[in-house]
C-alpha atoms as a PDB file:
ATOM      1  CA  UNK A   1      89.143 126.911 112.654  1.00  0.00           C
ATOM      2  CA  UNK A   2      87.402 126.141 116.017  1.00  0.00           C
ATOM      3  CA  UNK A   3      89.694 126.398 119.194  1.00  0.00           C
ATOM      4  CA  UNK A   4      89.067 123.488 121.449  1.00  0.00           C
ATOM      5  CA  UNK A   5      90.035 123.392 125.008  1.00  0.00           C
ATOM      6  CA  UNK A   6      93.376 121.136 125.591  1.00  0.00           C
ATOM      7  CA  UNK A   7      92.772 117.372 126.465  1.00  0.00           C
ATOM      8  CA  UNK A   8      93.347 116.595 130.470  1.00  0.00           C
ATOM      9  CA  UNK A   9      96.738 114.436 130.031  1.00  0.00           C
ATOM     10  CA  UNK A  10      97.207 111.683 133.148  1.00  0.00           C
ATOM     11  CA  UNK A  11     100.876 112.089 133.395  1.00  0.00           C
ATOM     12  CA  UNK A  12     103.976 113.937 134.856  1.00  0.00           C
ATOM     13  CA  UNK A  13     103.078 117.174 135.112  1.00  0.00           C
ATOM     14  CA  UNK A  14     107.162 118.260 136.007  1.00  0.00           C
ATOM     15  CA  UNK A  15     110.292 116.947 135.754  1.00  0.00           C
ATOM     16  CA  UNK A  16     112.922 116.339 138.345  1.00  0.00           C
ATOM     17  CA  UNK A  17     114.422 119.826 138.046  1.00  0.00           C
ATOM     18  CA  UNK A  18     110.609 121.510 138.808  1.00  0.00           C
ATOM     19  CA  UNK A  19     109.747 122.571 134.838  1.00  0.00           C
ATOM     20  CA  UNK A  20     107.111 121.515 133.552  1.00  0.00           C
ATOM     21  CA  UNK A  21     107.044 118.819 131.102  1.00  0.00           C
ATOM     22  CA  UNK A  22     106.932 119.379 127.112  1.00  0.00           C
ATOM     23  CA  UNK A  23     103.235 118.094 127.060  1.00  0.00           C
ATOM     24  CA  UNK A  24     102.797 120.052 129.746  1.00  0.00           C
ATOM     25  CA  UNK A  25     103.921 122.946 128.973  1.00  0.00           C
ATOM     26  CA  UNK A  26     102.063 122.530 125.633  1.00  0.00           C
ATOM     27  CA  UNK A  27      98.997 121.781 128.022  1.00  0.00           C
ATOM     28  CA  UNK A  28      99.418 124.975 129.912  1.00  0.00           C
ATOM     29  CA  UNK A  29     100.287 127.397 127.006  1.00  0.00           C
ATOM     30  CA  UNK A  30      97.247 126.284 124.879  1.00  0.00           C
ATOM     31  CA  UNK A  31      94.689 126.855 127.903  1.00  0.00           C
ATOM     32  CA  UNK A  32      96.445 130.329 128.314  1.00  0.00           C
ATOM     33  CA  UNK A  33      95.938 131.344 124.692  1.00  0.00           C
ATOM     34  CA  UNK A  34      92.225 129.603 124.987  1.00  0.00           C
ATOM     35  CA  UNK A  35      91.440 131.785 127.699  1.00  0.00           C
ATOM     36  CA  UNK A  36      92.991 134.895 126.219  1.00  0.00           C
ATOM     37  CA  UNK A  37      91.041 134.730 123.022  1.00  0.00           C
ATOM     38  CA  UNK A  38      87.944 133.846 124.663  1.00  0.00           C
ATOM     39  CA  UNK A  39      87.697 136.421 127.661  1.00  0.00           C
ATOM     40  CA  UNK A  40      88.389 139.938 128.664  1.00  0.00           C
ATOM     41  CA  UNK A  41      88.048 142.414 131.166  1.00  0.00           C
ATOM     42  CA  UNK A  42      84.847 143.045 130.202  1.00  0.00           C
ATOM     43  CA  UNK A  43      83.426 139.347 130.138  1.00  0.00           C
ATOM     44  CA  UNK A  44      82.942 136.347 127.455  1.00  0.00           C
ATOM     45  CA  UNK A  45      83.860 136.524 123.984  1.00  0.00           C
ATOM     46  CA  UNK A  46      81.303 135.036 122.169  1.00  0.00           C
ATOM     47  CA  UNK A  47      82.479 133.143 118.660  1.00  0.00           C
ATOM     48  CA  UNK A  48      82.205 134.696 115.453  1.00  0.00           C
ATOM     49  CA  UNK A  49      80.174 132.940 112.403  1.00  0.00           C
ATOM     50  CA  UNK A  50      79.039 133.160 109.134  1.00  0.00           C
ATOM     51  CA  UNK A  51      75.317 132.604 108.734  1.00  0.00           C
ATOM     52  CA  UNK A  52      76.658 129.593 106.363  1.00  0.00           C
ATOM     53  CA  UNK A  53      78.982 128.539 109.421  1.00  0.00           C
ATOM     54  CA  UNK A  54      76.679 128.358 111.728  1.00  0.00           C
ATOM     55  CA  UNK A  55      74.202 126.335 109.611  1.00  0.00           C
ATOM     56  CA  UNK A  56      76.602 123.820 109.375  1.00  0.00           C
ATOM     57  CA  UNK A  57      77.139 123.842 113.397  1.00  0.00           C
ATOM     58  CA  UNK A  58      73.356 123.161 114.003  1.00  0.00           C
ATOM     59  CA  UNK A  59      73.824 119.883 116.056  1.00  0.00           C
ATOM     60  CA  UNK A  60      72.202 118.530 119.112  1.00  0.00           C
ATOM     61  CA  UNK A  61      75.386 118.970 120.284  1.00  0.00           C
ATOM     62  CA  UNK A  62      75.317 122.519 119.901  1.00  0.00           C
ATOM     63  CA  UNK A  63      72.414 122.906 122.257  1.00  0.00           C
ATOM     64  CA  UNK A  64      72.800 125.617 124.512  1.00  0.00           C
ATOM     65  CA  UNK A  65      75.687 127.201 122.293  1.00  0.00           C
ATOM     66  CA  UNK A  66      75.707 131.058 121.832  1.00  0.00           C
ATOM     67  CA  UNK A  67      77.391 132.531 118.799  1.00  0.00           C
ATOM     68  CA  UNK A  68      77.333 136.107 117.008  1.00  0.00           C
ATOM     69  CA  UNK A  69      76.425 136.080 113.198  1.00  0.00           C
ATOM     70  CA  UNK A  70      78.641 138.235 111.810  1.00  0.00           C
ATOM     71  CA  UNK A  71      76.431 138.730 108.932  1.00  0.00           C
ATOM     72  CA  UNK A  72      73.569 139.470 110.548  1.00  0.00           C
ATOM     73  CA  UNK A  73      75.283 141.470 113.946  1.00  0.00           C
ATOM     74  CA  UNK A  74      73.292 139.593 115.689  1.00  0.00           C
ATOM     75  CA  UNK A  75      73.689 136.531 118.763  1.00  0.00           C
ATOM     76  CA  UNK A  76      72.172 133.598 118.177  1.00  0.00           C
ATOM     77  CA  UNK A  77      71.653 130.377 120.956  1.00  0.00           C
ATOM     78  CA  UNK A  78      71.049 127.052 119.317  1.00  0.00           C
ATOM     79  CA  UNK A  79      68.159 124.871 120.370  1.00  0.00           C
ATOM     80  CA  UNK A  80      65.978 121.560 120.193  1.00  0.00           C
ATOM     81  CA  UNK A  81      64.008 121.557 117.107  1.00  0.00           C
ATOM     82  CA  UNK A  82      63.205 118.304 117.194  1.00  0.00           C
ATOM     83  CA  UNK A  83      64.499 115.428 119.880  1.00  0.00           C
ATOM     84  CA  UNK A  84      67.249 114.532 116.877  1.00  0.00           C
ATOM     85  CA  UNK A  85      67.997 118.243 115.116  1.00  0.00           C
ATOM     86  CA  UNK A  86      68.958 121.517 116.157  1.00  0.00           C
ATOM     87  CA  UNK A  87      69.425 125.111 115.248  1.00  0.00           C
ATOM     88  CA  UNK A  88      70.582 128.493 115.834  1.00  0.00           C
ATOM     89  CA  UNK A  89      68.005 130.969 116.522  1.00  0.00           C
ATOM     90  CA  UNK A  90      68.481 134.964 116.859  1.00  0.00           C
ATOM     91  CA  UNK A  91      68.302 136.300 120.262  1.00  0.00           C
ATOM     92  CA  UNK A  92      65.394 138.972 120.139  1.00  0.00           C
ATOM     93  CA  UNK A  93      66.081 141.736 123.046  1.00  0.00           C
ATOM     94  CA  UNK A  94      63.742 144.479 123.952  1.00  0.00           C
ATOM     95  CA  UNK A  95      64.486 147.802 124.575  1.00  0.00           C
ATOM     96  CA  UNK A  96      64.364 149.456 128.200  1.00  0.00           C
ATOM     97  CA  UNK A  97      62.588 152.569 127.856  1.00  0.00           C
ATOM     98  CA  UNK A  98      62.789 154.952 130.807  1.00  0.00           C
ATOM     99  CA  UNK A  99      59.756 157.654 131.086  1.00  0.00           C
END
């Protein structure tokens, strides 16, 4: 299942005693627990995928998207292919070799 950042919700954000409203407060706890999952001390956590996952993701709106295969161990950003389709593609890194 794919987390989703909470809808913005035009409305009360407190009631007359100063708590925060149920939606609110339903608001506030899912962005929490968003954030949690997806970041750490030591940066972004990036998704985890299937190969057969991400297949299915390949959207333009995907573009720009970075995911790790989890088959594969390896990160993958999804691109244009074509002005209507789009796919993941492995991020190729080079080794820094000091002499």
């Amino acid at each position: 299942m794919t987390e989703i950042i909470p809808n913005f919700e035009d409305m009360q954000v407190v009631d007359k005693d100063g708590n925060f409203t149920p939606t609110w407060k339903n608001i506030m706890s899912s962005l929490v627990t968003f954030l949690q999952k997806n970041h750490s001390q030591e940066g972004l956590v990036s998704p985890q995928q299937t190969t057969s996952n991400i297949n299915t993701l390949s959207t333009v709106r995907s573009v720009g998207s970075m995911i790790y295969n989890t088959d594969t161990n390896q990160y993958e950003i999804c691109s244009l292919t074509s002005p209507t389709t789009a796919e993941f593609r492995t991020i190729t890194t080079s080794k820094i070799v000091t002499i």
